[in-house]
N, C-alpha and C. Protein backbone atom coordinates (compact mmCIF):
# COMPACT_ATOMS: atom_id res chain seq x y z
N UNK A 1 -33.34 8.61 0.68
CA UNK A 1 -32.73 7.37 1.06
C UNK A 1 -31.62 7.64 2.07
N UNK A 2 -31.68 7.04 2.99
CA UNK A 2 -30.63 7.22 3.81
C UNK A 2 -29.49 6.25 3.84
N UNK A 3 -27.86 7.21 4.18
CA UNK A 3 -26.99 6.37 3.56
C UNK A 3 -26.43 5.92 4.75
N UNK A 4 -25.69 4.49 4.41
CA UNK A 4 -25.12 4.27 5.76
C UNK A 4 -23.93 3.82 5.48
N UNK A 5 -22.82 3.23 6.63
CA UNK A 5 -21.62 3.42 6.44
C UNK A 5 -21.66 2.05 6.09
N UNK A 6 -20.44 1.23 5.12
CA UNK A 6 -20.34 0.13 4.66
C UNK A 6 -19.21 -0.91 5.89
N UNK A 7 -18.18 0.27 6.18
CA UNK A 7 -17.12 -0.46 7.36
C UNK A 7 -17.38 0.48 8.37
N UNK A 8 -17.46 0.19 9.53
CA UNK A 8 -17.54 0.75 11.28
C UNK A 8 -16.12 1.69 10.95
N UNK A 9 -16.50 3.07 11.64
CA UNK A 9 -15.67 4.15 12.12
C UNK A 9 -14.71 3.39 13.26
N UNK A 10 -13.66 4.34 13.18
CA UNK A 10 -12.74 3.91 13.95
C UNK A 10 -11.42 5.27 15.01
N UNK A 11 -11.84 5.03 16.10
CA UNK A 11 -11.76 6.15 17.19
C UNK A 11 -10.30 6.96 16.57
N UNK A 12 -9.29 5.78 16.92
CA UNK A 12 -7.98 5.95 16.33
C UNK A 12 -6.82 5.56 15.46
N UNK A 13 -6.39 6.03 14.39
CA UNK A 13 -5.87 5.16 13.61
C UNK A 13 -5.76 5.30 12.13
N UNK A 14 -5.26 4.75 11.37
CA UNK A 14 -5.50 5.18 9.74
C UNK A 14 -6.23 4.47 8.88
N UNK A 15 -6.95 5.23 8.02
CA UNK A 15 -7.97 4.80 6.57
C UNK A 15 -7.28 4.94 5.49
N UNK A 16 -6.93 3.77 4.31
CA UNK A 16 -6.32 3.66 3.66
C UNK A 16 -7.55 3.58 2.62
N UNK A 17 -8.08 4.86 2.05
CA UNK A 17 -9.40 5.07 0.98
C UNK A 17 -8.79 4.87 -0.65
N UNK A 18 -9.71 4.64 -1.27
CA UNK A 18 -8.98 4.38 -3.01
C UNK A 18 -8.78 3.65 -3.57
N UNK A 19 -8.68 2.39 -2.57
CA UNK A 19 -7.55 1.62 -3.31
C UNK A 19 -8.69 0.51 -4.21
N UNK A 20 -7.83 0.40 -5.56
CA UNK A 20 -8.53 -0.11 -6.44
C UNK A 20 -8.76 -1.42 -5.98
N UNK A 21 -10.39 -2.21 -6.43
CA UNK A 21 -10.71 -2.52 -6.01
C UNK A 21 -9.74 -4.07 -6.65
N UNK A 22 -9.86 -4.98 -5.12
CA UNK A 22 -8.72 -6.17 -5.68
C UNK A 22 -7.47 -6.49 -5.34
N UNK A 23 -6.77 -4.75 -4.75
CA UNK A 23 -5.65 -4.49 -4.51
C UNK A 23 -5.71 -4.57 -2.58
N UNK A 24 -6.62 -4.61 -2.35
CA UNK A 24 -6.76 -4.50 -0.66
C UNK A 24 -6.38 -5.87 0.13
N UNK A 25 -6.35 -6.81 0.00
CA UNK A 25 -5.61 -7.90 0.23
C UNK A 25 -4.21 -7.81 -0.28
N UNK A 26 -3.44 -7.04 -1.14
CA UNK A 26 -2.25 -7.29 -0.81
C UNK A 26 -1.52 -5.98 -0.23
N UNK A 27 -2.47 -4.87 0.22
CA UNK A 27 -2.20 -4.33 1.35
C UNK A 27 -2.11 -4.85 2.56
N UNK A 28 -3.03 -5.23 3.13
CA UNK A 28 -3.59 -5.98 4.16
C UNK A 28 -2.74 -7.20 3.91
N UNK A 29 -1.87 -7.94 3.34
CA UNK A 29 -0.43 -8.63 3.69
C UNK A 29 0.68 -7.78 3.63
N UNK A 30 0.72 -6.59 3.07
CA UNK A 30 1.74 -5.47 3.70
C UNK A 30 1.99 -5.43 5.32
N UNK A 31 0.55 -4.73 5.19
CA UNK A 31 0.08 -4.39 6.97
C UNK A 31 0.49 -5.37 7.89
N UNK A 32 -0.06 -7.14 7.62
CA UNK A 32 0.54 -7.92 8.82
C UNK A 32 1.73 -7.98 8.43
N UNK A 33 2.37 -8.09 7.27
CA UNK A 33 3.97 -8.29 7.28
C UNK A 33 4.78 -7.56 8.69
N UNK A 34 4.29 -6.04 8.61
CA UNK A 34 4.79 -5.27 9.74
C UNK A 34 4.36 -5.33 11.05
N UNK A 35 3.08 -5.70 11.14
CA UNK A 35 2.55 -5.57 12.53
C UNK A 35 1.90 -6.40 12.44
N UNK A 36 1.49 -7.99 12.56
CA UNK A 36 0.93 -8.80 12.43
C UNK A 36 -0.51 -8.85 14.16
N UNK A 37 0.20 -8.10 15.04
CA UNK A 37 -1.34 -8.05 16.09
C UNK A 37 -2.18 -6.63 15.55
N UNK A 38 -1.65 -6.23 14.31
CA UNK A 38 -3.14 -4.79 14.29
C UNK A 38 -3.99 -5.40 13.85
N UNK A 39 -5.13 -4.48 14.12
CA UNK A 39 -6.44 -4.80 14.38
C UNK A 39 -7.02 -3.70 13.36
N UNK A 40 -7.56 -4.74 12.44
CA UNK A 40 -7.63 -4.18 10.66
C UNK A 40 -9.41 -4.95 10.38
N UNK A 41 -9.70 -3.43 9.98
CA UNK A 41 -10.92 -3.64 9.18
C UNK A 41 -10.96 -3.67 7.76
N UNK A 42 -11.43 -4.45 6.89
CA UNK A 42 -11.15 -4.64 5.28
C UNK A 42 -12.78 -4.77 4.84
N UNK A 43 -12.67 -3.67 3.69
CA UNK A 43 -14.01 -3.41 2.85
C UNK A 43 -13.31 -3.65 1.44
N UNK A 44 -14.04 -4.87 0.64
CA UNK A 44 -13.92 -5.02 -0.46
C UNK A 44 -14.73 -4.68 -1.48
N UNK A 45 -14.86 -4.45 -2.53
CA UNK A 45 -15.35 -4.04 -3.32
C UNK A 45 -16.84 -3.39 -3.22
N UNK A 46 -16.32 -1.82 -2.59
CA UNK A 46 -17.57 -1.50 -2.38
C UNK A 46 -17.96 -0.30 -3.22
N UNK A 47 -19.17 0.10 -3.02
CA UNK A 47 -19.33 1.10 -3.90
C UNK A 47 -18.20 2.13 -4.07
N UNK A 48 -18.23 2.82 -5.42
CA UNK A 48 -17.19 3.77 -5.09
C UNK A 48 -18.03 4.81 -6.65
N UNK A 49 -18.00 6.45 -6.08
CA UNK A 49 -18.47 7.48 -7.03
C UNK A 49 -17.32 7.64 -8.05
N UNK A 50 -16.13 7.91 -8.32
CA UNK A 50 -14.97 7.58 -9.10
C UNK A 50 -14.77 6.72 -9.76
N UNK A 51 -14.82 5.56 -9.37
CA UNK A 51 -14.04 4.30 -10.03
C UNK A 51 -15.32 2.91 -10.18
N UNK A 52 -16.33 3.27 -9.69
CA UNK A 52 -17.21 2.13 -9.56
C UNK A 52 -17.35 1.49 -8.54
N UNK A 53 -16.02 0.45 -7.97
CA UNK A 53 -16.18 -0.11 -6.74
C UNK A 53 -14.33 0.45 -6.35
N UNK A 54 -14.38 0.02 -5.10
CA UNK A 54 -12.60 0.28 -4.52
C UNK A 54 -12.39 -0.49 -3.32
N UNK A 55 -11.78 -0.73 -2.38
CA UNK A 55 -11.34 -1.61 -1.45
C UNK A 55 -11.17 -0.29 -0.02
N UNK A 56 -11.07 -0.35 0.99
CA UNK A 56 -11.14 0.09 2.18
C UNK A 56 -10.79 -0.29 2.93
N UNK A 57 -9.64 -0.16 4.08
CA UNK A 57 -8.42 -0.05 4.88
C UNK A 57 -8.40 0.54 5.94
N UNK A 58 -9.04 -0.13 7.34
CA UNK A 58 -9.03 0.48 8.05
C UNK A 58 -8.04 -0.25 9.63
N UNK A 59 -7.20 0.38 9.94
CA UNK A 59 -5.93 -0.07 10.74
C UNK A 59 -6.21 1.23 12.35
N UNK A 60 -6.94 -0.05 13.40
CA UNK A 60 -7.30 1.01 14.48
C UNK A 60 -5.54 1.22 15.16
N UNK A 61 -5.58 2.09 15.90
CA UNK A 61 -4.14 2.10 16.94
C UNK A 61 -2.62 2.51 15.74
N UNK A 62 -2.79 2.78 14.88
CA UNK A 62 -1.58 3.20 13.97
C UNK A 62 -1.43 4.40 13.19
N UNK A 63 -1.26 5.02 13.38
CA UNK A 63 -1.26 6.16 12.62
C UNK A 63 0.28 6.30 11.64
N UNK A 64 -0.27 6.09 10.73
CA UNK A 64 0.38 5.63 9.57
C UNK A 64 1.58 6.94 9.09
N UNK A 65 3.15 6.90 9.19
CA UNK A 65 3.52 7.75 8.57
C UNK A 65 3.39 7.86 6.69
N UNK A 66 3.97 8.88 6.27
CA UNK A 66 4.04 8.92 4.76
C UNK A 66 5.30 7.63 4.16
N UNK A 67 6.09 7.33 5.30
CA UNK A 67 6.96 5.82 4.68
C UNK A 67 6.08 4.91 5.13
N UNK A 68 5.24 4.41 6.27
CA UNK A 68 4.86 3.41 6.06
C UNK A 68 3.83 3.40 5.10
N UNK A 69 3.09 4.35 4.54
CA UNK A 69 2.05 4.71 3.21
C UNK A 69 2.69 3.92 2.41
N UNK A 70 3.97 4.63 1.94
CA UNK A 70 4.80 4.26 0.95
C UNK A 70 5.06 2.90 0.28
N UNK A 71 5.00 1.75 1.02
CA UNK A 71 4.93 0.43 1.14
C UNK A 71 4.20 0.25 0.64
N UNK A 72 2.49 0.69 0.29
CA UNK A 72 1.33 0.22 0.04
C UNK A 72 1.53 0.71 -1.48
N UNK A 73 2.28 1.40 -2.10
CA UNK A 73 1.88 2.57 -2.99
C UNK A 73 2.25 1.53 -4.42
N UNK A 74 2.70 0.60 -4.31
CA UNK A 74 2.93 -0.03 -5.73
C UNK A 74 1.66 -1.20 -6.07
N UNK A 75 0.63 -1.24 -4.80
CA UNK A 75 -0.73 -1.59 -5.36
C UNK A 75 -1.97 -0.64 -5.12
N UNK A 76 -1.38 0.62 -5.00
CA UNK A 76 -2.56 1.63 -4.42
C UNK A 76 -1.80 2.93 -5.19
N UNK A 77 -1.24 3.24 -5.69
CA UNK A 77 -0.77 4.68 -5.88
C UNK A 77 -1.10 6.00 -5.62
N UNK A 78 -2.55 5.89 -6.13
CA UNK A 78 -3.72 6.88 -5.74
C UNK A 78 -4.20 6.99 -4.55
N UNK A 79 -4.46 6.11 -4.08
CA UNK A 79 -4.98 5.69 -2.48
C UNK A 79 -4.67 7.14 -1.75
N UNK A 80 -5.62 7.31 -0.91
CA UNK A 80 -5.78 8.22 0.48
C UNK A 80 -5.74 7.75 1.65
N UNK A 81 -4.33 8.31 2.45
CA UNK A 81 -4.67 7.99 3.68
C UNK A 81 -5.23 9.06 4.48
N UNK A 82 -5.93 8.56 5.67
CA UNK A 82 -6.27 9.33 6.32
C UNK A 82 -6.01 9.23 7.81
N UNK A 83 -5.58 9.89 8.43
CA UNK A 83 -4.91 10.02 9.95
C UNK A 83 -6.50 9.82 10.86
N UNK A 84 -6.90 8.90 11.48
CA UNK A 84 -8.05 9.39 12.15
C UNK A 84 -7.35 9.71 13.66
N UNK A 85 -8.11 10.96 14.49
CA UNK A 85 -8.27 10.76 16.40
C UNK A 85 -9.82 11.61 16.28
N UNK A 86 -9.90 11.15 17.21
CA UNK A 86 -11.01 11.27 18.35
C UNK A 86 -12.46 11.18 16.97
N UNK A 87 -12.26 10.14 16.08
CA UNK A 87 -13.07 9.95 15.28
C UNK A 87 -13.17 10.65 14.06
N UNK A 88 -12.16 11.62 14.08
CA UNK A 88 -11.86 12.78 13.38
C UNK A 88 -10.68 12.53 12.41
N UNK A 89 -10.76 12.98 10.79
CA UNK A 89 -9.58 12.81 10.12
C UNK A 89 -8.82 14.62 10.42
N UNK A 90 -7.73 14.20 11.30
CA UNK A 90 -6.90 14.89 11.26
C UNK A 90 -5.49 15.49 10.35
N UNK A 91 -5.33 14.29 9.54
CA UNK A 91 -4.46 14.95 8.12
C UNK A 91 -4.93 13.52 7.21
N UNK A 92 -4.25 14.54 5.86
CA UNK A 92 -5.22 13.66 5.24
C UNK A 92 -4.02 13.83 4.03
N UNK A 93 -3.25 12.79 2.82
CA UNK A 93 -2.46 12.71 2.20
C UNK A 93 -2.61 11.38 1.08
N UNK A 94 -2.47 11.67 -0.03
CA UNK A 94 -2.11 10.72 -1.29
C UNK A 94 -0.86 10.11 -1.37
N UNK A 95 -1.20 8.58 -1.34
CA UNK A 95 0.34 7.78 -1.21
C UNK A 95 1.45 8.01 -2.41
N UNK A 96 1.06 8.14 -3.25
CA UNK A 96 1.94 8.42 -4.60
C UNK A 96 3.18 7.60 -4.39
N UNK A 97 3.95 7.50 -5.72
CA UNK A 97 4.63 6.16 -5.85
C UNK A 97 6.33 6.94 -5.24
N UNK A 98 7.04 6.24 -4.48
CA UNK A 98 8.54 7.21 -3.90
C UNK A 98 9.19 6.57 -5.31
N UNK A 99 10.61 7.23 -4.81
CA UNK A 99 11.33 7.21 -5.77
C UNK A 99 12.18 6.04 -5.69
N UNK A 100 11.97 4.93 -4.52
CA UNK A 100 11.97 3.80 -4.20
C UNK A 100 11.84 3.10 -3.15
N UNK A 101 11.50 2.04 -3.22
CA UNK A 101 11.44 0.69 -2.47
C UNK A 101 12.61 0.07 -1.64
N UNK A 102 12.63 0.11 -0.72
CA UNK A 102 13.98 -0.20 0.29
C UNK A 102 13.75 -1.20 1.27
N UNK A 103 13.87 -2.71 0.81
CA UNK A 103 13.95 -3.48 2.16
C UNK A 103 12.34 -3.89 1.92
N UNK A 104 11.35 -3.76 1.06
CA UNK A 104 10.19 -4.45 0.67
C UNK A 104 9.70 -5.83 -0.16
N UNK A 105 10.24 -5.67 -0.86
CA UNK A 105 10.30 -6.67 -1.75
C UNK A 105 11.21 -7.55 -2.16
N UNK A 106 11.47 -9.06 -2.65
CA UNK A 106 12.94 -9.30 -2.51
C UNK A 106 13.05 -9.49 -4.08
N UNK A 107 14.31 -9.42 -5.03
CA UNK A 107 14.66 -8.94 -6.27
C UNK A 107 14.33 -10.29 -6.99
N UNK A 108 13.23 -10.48 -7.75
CA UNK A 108 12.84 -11.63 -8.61
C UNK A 108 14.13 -12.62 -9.50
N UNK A 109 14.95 -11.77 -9.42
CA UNK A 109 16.44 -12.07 -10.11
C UNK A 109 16.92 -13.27 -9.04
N UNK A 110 16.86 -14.44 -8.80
CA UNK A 110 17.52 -15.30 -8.26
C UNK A 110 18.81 -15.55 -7.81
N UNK A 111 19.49 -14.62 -9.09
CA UNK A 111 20.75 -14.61 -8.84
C UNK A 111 21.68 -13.48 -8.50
N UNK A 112 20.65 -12.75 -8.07
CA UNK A 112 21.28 -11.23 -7.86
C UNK A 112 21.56 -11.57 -6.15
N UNK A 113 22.69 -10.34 -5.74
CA UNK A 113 23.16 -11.10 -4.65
C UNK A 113 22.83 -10.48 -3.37
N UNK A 114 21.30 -9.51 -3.35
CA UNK A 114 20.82 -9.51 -2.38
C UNK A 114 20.12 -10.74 -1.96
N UNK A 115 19.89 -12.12 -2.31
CA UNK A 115 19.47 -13.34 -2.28
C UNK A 115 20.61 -13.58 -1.05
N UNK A 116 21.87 -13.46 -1.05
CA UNK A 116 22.83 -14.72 -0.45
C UNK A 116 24.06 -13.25 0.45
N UNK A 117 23.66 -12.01 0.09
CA UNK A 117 24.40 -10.95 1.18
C UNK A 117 23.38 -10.38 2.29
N UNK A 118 24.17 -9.99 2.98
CA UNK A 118 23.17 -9.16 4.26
C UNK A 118 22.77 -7.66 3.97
N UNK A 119 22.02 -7.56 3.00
CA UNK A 119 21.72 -6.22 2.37
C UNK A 119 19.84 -6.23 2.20
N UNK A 120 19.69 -5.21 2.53
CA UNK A 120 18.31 -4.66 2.15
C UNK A 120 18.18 -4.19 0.67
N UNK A 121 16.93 -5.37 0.04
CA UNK A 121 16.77 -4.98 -1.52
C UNK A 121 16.32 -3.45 -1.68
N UNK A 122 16.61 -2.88 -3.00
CA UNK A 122 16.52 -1.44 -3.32
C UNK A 122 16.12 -1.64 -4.73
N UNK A 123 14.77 -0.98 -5.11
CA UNK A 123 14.33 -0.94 -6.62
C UNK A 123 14.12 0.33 -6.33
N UNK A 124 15.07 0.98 -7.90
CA UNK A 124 14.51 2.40 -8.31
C UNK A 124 13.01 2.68 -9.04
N UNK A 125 12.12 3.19 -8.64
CA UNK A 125 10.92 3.23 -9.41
C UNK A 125 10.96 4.24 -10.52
N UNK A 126 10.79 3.58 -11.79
CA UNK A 126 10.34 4.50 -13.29
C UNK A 126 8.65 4.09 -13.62
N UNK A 127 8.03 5.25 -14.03
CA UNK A 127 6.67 4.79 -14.60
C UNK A 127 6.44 5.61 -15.65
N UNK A 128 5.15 5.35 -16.37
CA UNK A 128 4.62 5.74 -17.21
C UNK A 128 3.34 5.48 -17.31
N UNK A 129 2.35 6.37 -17.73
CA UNK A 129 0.86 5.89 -17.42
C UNK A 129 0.51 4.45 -17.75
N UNK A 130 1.08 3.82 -18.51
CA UNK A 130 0.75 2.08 -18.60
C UNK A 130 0.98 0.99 -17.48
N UNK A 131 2.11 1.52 -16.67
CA UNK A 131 3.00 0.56 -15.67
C UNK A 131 3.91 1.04 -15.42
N UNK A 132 4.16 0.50 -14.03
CA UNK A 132 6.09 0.54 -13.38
C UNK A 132 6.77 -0.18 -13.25
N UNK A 133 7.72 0.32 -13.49
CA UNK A 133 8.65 -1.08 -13.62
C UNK A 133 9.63 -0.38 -12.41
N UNK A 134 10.32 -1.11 -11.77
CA UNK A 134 11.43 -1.04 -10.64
C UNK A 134 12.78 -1.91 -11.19
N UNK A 135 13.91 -1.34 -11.27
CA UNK A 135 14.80 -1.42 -10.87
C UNK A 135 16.14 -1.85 -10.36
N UNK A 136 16.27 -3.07 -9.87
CA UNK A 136 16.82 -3.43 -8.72
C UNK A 136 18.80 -2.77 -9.25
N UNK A 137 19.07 -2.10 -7.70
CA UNK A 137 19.76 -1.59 -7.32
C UNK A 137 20.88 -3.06 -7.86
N UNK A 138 21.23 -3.70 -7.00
CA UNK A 138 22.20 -4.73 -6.95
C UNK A 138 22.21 -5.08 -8.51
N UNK A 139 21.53 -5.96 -9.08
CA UNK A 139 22.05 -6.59 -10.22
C UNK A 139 21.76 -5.51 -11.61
N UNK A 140 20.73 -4.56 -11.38
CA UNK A 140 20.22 -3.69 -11.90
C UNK A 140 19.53 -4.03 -13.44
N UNK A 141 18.76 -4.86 -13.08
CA UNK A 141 17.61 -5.63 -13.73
C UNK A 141 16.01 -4.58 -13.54
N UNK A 142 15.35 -4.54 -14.50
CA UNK A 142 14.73 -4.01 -14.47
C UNK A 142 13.10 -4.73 -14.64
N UNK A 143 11.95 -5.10 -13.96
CA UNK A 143 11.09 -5.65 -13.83
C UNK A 143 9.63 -4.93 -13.74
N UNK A 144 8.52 -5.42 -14.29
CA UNK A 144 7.59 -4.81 -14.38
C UNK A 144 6.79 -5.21 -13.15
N UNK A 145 5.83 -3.77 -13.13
CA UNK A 145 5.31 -3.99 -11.45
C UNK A 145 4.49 -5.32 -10.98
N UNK A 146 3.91 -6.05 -12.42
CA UNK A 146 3.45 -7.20 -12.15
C UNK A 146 3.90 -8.43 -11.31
N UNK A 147 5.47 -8.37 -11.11
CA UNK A 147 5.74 -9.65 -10.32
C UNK A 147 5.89 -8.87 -9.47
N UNK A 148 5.54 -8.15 -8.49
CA UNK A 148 5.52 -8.15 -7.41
C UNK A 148 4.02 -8.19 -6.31
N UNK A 149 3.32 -8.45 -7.43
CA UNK A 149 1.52 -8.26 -7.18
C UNK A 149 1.14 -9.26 -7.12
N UNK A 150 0.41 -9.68 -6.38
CA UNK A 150 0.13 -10.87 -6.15
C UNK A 150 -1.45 -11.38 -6.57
């Protein structure tokens, strides 16, 4: 049987592989948050040998550092990126979760006073194989990774 590719290769740019399947749409509102003209290919729930099915991330013209990875990593943790040129994965790295969130998310706490100061929100990330919970720096409330998932 011959296999074929599910999303079109892409000359230059990064593959965001892994990501559980479900979670690729709120990458892909990461992605335009920052760069709203890239030019993004999205594979949903496709086959996957690991996990069953997974989601697929493909962002031509960007080559993704390990902070902008980082952003993606509280609905992808596992996820692989992959650096593509000349059609070629040239490095290749697991997003894994940082030790926090800076200026991503805004603090579910209403009344905490990155809401009403000129400050970039900051959640410290703690986990445990069940869930993560973050943090927040300012009021220092601590929240499970669910409200920030959409």
């Amino acid at each position: 049987m011959r296999e074929t590719m599910a999303v079109e290769a892409i000359e230059t740019g990064t593959v965001i592989d892994h990501i559980p399947a479900g979670q690729g749409l709120n990458i892909l509102a990461r992605i335009q948050a920052r760069n709203g003209q890239a030019r993004v290919t999205v594979g949903l729930n496709l086959p996957s040998k690991g996990s069953g099915q997974k989601d697929i991330i493909k962002v031509e013209g960007w080559l993704f550092s390990e902070q902008d990875a980082a952003e993606m990593a509280l609905y992808a943790p596992d996820a692989t990126v992959n650096i593509i040129e000349g059609y070629r994965v040239v490095t290749k790295f697991q997003i894994g979760l940082p030790a926090a969130f800076v200026g991503i998310f805004a603090c579910p706490n209403s009344n905490c006073i990155s809401h009403s100061e000129p400050v970039s929100s900051r959640f410290y990330v703690s986990s445990n194989p069940n869930q993560v919970q973050l943090r927040c720096h300012f009021c220092e409330r601590t929240f499970s990774d669910s409200l920030f998932k959409h």
